[in-house]
C-alpha atoms as a PDB file:
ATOM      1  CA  UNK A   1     104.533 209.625 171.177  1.00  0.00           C
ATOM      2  CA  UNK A   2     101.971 208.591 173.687  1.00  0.00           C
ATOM      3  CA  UNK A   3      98.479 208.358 171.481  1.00  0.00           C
ATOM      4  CA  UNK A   4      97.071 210.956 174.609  1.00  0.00           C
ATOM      5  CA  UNK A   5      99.645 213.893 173.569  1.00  0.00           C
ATOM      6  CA  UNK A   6      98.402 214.079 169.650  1.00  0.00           C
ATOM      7  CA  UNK A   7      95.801 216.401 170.222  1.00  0.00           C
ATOM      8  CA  UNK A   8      98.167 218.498 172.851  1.00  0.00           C
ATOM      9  CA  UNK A   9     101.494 218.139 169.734  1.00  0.00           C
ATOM     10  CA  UNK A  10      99.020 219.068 167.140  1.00  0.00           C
ATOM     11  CA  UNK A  11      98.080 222.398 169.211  1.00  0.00           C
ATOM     12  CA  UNK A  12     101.839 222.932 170.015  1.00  0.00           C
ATOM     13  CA  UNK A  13     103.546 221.997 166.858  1.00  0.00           C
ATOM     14  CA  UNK A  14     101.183 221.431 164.159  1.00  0.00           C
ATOM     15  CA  UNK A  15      99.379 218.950 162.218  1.00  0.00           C
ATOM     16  CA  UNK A  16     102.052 215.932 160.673  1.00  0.00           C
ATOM     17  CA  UNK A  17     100.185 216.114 157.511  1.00  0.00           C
ATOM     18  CA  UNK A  18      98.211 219.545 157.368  1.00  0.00           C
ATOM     19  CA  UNK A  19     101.704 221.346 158.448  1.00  0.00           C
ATOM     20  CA  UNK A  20     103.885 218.824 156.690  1.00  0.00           C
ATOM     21  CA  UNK A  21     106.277 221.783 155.164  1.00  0.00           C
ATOM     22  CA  UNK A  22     106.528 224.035 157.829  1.00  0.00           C
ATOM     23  CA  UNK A  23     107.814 221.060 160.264  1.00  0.00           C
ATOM     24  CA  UNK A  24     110.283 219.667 157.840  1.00  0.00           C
ATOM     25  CA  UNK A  25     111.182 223.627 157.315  1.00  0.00           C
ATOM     26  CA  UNK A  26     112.310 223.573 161.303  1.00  0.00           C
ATOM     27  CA  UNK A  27     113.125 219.970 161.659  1.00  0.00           C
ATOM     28  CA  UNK A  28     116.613 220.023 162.959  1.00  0.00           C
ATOM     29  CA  UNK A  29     117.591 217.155 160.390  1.00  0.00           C
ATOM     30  CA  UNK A  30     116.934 219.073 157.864  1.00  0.00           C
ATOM     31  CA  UNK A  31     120.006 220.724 158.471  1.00  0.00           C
ATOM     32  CA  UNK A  32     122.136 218.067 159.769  1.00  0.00           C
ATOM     33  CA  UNK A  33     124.383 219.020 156.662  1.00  0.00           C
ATOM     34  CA  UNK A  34     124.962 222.215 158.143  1.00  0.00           C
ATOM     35  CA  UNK A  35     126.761 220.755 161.631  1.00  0.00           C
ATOM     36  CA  UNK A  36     130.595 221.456 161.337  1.00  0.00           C
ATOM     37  CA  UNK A  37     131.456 221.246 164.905  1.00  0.00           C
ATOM     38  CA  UNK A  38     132.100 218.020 167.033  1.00  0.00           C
ATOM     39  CA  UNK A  39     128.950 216.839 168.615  1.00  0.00           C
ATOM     40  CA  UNK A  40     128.309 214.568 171.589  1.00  0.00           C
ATOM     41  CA  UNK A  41     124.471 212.932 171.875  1.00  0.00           C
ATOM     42  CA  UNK A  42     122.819 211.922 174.961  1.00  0.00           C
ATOM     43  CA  UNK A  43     119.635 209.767 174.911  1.00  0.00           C
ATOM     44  CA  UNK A  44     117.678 208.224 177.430  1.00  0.00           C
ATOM     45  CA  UNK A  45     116.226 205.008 175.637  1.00  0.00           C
ATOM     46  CA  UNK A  46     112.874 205.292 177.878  1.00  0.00           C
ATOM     47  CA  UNK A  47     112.465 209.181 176.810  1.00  0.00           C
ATOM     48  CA  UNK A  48     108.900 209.595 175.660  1.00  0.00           C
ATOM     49  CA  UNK A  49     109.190 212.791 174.503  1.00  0.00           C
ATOM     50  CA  UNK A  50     112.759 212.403 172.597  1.00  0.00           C
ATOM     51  CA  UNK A  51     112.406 209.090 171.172  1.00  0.00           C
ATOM     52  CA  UNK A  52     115.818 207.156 170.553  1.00  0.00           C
ATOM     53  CA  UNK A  53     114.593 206.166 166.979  1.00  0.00           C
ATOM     54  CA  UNK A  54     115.251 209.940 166.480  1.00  0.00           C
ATOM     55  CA  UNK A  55     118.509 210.488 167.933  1.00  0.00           C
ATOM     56  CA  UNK A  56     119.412 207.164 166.060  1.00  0.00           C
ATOM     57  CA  UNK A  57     118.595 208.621 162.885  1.00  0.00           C
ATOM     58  CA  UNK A  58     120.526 211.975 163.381  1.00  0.00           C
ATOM     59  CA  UNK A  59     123.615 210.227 164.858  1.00  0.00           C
ATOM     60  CA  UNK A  60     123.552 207.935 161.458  1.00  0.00           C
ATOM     61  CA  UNK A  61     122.798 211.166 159.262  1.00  0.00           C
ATOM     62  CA  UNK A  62     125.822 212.969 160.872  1.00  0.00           C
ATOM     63  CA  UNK A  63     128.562 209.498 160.498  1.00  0.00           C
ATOM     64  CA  UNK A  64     126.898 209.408 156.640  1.00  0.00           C
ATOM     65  CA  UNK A  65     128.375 212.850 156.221  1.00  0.00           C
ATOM     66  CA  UNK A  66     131.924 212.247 158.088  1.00  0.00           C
ATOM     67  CA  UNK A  67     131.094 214.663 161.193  1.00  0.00           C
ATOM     68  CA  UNK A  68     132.467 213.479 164.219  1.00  0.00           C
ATOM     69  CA  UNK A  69     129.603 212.554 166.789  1.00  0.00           C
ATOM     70  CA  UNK A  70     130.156 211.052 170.535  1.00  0.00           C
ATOM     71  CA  UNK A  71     126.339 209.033 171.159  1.00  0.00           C
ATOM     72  CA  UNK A  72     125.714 208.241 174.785  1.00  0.00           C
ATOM     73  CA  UNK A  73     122.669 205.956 175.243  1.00  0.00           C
ATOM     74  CA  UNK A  74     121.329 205.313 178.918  1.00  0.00           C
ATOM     75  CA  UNK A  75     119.074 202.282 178.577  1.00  0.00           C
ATOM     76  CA  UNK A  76     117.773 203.084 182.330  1.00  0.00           C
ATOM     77  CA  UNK A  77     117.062 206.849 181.692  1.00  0.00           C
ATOM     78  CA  UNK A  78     113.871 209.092 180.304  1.00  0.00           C
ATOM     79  CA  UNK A  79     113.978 212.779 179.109  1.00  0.00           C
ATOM     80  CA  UNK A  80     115.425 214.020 182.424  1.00  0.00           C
ATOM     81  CA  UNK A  81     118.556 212.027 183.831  1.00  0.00           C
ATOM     82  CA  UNK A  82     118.105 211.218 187.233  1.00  0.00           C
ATOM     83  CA  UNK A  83     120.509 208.295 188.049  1.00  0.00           C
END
C-alpha cells in the first residue's frame, strides 16, 4: 500500500493493530475454508490496491485445501485491465 493511503485505509477500514479482530473477522481468508465452488483468480501484478502477494496467498490457501482454482496473472496490468 502506497505509505500516502494509510491515513485514507485507516479512515476506511480501520486501524491494522487498533482493529486487528474486526479485520481478520471480514478478511476474506478467513474463510477460504468455506469456498466449495471452482474459482478462477485474476491479478494484475502492478495493482496497488490488490497486491499480488495477496492473491498469492489465497490461491496457495485454496490448492492447500484441494479446491480447484484457475490463477491468471497479467505482469503488464494494475487494478483495472486495460490491455
Amino acid at each position: 500500500m502506497p505509505p500516502h493511503w494509510k491515513p485514507i485505509m485507516k479512515a476506511w477500514v480501520g486501524d491494522a493493530e487498533e482493529d486487528r479482530e474486526f479485520l481478520i473477522e471480514r478478511s476474506p481468508i478467513t474463510y477460504v475454508d468455506q469456498i466449495k465452488a471452482p474459482l478462477m483468480v485474476v491479478q494484475g501484478a502492478m495493482d496497488p490496491r490488490v497486491v499480488k502477494a495477496e492473491s498469492d496467498q489465497m490461491v496457495e490457501r485454496l490448492r492447500a485445501l484441494g479446491r480447484e482454482v484457475e490463477y491468471l496473472v497479467f505482469e503488464d496490468e494494475g487494478h483495472g485491465f486495460t490491455k
